[in-house]
N, C-alpha and C. Protein backbone atom coordinates (compact mmCIF):
# COMPACT_ATOMS: atom_id res chain seq x y z
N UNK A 1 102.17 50.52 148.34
CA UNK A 1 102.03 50.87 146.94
C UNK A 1 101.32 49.72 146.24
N UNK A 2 100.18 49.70 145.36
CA UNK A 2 99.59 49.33 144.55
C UNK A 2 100.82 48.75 143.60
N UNK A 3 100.30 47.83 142.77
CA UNK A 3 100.84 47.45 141.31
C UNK A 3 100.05 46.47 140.85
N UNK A 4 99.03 46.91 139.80
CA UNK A 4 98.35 45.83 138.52
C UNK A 4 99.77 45.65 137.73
N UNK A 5 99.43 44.36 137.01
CA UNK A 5 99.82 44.26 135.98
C UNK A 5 99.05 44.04 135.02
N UNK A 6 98.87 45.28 134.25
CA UNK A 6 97.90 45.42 132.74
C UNK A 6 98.03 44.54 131.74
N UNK A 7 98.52 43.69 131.86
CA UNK A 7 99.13 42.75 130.84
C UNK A 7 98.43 41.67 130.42
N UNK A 8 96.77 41.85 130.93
CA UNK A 8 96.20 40.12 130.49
C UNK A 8 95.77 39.46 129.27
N UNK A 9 96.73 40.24 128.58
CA UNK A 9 96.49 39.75 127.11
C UNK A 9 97.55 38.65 127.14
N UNK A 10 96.89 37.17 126.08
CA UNK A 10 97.41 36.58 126.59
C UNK A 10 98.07 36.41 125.06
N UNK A 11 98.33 37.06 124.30
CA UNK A 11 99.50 37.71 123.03
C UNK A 11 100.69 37.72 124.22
N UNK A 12 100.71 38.45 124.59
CA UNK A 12 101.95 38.66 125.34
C UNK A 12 102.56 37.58 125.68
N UNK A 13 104.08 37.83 126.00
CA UNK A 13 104.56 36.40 126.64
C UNK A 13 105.32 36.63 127.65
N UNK A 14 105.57 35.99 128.55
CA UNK A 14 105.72 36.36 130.11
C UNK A 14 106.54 36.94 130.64
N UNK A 15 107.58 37.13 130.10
CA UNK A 15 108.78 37.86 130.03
C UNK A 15 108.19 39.97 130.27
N UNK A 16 107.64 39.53 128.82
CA UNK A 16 107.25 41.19 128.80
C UNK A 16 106.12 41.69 130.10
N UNK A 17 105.60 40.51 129.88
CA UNK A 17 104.38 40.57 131.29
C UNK A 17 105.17 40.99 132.57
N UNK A 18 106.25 40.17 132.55
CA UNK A 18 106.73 40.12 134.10
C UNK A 18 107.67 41.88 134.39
N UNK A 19 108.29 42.19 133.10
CA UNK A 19 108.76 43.47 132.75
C UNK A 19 107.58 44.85 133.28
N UNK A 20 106.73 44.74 132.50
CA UNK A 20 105.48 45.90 132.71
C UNK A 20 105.35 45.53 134.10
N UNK A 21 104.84 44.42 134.65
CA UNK A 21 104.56 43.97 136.11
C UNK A 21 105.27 45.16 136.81
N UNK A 22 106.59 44.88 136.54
CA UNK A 22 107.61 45.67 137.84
C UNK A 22 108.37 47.07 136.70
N UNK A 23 107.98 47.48 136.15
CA UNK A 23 107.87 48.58 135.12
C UNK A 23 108.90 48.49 135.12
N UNK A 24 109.79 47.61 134.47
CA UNK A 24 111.09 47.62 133.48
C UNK A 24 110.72 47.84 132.36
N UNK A 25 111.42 48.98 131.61
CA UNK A 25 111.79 48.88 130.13
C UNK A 25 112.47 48.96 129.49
N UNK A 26 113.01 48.70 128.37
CA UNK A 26 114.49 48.49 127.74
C UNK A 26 114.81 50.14 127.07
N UNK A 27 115.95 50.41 127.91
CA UNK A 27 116.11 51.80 127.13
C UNK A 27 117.28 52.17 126.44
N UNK A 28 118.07 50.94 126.57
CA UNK A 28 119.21 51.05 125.51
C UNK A 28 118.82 50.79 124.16
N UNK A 29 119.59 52.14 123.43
CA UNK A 29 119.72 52.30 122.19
C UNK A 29 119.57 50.98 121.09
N UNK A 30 120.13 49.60 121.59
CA UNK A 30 119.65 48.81 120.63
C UNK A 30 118.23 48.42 120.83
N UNK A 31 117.65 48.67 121.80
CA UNK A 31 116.15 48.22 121.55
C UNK A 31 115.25 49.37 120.54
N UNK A 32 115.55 50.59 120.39
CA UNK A 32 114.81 51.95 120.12
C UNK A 32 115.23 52.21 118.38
N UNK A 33 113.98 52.63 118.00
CA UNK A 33 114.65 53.68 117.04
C UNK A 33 114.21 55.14 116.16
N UNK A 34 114.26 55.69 115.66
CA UNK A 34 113.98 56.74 115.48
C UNK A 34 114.03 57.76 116.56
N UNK A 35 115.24 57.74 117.37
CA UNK A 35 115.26 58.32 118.28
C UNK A 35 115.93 60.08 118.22
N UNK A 36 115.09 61.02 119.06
CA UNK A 36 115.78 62.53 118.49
C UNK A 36 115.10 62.72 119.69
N UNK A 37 115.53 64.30 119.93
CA UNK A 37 115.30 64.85 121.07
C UNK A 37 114.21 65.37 121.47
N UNK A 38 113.59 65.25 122.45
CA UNK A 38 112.29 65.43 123.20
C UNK A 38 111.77 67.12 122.62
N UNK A 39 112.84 68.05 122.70
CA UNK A 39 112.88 69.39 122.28
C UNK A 39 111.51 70.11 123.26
N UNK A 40 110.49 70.46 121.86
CA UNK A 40 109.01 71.28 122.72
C UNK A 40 108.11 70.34 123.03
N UNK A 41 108.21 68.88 123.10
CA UNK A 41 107.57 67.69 123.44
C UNK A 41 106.65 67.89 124.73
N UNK A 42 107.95 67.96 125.27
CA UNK A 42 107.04 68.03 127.22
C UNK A 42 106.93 69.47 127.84
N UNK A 43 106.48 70.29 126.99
CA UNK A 43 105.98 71.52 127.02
C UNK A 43 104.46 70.79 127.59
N UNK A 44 104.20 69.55 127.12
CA UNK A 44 102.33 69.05 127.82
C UNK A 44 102.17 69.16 128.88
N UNK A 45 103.52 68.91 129.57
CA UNK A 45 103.16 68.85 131.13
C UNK A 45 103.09 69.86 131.79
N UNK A 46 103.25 70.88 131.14
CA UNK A 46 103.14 72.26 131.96
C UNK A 46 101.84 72.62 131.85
N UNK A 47 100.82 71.78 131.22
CA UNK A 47 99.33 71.90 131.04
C UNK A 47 98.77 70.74 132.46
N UNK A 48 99.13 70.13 132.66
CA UNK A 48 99.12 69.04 133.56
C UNK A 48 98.21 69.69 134.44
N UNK A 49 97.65 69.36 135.67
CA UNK A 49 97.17 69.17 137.24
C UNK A 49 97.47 68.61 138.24
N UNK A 50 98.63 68.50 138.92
CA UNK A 50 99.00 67.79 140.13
C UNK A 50 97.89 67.31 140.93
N UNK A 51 97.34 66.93 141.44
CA UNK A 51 96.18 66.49 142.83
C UNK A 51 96.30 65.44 143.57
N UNK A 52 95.87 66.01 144.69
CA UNK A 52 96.15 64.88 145.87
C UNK A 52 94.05 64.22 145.82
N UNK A 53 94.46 63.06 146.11
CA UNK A 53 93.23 61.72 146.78
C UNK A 53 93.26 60.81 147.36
N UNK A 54 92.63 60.06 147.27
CA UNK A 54 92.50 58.93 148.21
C UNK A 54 92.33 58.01 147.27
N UNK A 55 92.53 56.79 147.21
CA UNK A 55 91.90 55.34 146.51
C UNK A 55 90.30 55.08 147.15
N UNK A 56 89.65 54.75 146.05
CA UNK A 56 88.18 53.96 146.85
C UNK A 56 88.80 52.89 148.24
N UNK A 57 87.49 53.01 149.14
CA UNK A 57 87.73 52.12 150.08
C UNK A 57 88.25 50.68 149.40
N UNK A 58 87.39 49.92 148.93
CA UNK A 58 88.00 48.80 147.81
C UNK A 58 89.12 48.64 147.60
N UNK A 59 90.09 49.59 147.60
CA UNK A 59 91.47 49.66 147.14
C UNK A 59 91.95 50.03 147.96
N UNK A 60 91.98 50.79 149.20
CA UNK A 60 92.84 51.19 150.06
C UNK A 60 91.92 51.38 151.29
N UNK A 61 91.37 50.57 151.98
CA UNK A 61 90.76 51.03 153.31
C UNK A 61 91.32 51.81 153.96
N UNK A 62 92.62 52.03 154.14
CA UNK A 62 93.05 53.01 155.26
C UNK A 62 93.13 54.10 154.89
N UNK A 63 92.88 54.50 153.07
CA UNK A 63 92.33 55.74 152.74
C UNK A 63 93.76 56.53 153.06
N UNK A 64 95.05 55.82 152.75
CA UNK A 64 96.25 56.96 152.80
C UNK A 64 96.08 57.84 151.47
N UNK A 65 96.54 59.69 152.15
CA UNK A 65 96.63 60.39 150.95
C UNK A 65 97.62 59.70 150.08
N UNK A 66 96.99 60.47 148.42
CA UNK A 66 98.37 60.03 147.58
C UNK A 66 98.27 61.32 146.67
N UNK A 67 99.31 61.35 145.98
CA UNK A 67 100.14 62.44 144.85
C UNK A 67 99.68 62.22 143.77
N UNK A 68 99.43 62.73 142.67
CA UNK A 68 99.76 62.29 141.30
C UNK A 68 98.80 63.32 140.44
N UNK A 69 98.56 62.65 139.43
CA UNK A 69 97.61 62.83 138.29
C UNK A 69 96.84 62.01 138.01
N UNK A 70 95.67 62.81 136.89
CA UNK A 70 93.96 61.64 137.28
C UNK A 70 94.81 61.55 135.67
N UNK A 71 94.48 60.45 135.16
CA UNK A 71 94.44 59.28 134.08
C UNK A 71 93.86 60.22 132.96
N UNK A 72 92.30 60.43 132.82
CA UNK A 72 91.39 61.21 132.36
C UNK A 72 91.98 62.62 131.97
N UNK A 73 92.72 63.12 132.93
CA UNK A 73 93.43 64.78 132.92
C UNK A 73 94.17 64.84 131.98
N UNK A 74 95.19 63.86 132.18
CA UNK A 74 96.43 63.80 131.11
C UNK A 74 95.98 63.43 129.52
N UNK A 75 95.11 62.37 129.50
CA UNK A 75 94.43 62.08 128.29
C UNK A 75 94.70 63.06 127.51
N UNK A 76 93.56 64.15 128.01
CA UNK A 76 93.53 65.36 127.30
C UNK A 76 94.23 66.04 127.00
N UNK A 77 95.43 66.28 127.83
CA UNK A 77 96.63 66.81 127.62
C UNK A 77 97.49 66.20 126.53
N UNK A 78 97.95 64.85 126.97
CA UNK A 78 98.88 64.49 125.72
C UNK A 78 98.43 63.05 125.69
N UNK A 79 97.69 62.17 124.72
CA UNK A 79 97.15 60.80 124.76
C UNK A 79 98.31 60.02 125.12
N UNK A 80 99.52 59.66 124.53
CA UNK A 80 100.92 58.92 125.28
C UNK A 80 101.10 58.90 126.48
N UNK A 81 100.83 59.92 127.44
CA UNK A 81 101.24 59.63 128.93
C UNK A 81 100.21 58.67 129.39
N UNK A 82 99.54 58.30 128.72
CA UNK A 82 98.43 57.02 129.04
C UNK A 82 98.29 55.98 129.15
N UNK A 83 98.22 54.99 129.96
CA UNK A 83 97.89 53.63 129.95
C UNK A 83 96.64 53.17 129.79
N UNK A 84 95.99 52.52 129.00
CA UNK A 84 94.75 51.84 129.05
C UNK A 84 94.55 50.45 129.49
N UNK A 85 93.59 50.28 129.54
CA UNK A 85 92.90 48.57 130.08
C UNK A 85 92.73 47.97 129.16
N UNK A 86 91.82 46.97 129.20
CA UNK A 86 91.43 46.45 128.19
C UNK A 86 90.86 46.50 127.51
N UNK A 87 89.72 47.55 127.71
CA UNK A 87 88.49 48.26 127.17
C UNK A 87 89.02 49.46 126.34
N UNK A 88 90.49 49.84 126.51
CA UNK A 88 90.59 50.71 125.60
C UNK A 88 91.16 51.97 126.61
N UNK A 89 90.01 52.30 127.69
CA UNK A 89 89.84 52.94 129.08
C UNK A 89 91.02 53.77 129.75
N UNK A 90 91.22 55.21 129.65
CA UNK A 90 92.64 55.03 130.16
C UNK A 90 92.70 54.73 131.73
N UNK A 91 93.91 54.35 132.17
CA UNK A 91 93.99 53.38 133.61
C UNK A 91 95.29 54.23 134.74
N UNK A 92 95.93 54.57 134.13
CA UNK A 92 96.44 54.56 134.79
C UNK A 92 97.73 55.76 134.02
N UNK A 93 98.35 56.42 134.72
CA UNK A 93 99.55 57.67 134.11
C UNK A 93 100.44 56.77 134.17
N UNK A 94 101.47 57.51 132.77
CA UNK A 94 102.71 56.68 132.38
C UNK A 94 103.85 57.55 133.40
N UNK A 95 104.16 57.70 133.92
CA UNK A 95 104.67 58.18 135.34
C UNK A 95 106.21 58.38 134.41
N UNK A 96 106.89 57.45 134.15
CA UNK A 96 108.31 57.47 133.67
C UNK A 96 108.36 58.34 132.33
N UNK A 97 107.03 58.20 131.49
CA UNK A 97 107.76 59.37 130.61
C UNK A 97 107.40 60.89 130.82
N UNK A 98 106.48 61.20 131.71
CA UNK A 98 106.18 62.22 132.66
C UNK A 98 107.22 62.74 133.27
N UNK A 99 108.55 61.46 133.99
CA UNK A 99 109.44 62.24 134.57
C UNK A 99 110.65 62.34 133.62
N UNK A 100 110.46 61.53 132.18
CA UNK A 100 111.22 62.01 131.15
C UNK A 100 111.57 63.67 130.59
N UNK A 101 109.80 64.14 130.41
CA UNK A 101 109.35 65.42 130.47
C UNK A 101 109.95 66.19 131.19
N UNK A 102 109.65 66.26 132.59
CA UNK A 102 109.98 67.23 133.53
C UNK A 102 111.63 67.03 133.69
N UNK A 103 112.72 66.18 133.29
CA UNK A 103 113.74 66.38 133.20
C UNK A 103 113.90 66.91 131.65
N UNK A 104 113.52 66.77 130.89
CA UNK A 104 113.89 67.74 129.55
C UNK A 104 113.62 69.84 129.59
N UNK A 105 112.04 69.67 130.82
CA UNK A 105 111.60 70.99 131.00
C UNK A 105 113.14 71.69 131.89
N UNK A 106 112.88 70.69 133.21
CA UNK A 106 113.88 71.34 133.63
C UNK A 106 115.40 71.95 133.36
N UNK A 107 116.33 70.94 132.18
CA UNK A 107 117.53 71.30 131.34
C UNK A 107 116.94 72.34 130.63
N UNK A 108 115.78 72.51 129.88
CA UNK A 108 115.86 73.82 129.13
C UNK A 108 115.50 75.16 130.20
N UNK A 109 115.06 75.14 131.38
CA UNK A 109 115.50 75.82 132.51
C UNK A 109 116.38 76.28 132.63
N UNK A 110 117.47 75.18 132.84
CA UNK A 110 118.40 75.17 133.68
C UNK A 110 119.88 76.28 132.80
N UNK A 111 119.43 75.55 131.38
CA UNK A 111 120.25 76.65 130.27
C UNK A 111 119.50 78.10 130.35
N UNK A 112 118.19 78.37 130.38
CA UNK A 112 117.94 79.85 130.63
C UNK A 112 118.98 80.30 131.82
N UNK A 113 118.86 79.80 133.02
CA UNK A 113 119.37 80.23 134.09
C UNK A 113 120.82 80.65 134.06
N UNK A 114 121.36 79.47 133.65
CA UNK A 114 122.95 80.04 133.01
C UNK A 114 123.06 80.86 132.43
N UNK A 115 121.89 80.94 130.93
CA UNK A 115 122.25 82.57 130.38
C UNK A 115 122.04 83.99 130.68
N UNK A 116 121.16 83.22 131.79
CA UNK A 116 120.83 84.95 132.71
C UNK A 116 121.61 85.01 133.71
N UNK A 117 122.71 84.04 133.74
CA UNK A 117 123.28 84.40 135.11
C UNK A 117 124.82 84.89 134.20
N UNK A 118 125.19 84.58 133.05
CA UNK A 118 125.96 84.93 132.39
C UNK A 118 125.51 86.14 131.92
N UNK A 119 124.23 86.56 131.14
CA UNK A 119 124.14 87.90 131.22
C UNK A 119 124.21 89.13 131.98
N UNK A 120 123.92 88.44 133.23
CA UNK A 120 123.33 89.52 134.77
C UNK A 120 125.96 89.80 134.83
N UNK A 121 126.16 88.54 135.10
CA UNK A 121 127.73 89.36 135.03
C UNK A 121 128.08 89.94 134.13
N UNK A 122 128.10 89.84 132.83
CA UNK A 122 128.59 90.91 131.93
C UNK A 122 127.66 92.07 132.28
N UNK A 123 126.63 92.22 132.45
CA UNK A 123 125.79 93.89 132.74
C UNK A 123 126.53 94.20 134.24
N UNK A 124 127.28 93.24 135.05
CA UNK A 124 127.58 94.03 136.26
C UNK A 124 129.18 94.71 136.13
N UNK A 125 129.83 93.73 134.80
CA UNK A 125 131.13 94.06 134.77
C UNK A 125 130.81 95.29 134.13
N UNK A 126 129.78 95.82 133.11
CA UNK A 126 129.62 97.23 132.36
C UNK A 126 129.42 97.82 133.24
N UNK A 127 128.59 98.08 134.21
CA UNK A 127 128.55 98.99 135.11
C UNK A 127 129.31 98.84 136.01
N UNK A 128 130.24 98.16 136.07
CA UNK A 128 131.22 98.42 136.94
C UNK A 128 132.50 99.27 135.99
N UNK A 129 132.26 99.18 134.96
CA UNK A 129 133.58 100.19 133.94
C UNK A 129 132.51 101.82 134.12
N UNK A 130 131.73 101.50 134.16
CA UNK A 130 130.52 103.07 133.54
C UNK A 130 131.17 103.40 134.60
N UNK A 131 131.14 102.96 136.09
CA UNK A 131 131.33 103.48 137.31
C UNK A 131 132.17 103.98 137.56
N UNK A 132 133.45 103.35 136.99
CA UNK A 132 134.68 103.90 137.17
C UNK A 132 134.80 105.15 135.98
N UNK A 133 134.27 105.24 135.19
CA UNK A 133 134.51 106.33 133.92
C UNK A 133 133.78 107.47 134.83
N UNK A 134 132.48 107.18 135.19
CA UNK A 134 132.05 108.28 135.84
C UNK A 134 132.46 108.96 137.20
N UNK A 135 133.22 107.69 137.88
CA UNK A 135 133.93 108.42 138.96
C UNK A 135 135.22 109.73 138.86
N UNK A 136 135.80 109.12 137.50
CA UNK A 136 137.00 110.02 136.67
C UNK A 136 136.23 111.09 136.54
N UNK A 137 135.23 111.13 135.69
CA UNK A 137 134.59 112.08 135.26
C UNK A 137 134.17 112.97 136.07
N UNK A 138 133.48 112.92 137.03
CA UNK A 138 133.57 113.96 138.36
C UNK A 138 134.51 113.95 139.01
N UNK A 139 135.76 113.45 139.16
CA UNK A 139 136.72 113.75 139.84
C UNK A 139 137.51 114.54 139.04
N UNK A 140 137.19 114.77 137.68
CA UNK A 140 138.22 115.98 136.55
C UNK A 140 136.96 117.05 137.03
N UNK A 141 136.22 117.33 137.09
CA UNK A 141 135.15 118.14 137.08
C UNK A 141 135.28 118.52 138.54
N UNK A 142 136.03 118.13 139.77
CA UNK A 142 136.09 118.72 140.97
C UNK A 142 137.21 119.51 140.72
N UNK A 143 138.29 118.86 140.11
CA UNK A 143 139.45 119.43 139.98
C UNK A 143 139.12 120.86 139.28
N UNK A 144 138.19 121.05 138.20
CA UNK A 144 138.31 121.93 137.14
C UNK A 144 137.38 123.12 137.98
N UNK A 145 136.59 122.91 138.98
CA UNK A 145 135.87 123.72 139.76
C UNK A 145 136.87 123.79 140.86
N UNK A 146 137.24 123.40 141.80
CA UNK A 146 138.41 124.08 142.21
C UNK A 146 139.94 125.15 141.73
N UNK A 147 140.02 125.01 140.76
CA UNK A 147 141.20 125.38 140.01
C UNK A 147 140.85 126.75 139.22
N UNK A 148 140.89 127.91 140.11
CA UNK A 148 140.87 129.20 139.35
C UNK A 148 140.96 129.68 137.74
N UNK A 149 139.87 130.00 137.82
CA UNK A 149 140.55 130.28 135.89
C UNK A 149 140.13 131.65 135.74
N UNK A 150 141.06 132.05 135.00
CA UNK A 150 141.70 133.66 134.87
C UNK A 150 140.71 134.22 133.50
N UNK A 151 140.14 135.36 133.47
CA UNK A 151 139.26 135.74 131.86
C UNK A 151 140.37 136.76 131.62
N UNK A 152 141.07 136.96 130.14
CA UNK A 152 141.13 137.72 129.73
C UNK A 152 140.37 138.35 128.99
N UNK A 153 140.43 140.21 129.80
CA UNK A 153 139.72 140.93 128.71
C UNK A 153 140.52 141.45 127.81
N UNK A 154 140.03 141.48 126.87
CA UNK A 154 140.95 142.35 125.69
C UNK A 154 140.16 143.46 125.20
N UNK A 155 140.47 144.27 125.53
CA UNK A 155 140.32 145.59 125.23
C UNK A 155 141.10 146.29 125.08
């Protein structure tokens, strides 16, 4: 695995440098604020492109496949999942709030699924009462066709 550290600004101070280096970031509540819920946020990533490549020789001679997303792709999609260089350039996908995303997509999934799996049993417990009403119901209706019935004429 690769790792730049984008950090050669020399504003920065080494601490934070050494943090981005090995992609630590502070995610307890006292560092953050204005914080609320992701909600239709990472609805972007369902615009996304997965693709597999290779690194230039330069970067990886042995040319192992890799996973991900192109830098450029996401841009367009949502500018935040972006890292830039120094030029501005984007460089590289923000990978962690990408998998922020796809765990928010997936919980609002995961609640559809429950409510269709809670709906699908109450529609099986109704038709399981219909079933039994209608089994009564032709079973009075065998009875009532078996069971002779007498016409009086009156005349």
């Amino acid at each position: 695995m690769y790792r730049t550290d984008l950090t050669h600004n020399k504003t920065t101070n080494n601490k934070i440098a050494l943090d981005r280096l090995f992609q630590r970031r502070a995610s307890s509540a006292r560092f953050n604020e204005a914080i609320q819920s992701m909600d239709e946020a990472s609805e972007a990533i369902l615009s996304l492109k997965p693709v597999t490549f290779r690194y230039k020789h330069e970067l990886d001679p042995d040319g192992i496949p890799q996973f991900g997303l192109v830098a450029e792709d996401v841009e367009k999609v949502n500018p935040d999942l972006v890292a830039r260089d120094e030029e501005g350039k984007p460089y590289t996908v923000r990978y962690e709030e990408v998998n922020a995303m796809l765990l928010n997509e997936f919980l609002k999934e995961h609640r559809k699924v429950q409510e269709l799996e809670a709906n699908a049993a109450h529609q099986q417990k109704q038709i399981e009462a219909l079933t039994a009403g209608l089994q009564k119901v032709s079973a009075q209706l065998e009875l009532n066709k078996a069971a002779p019935q007498t016409v009086q004429n009156s005349q």
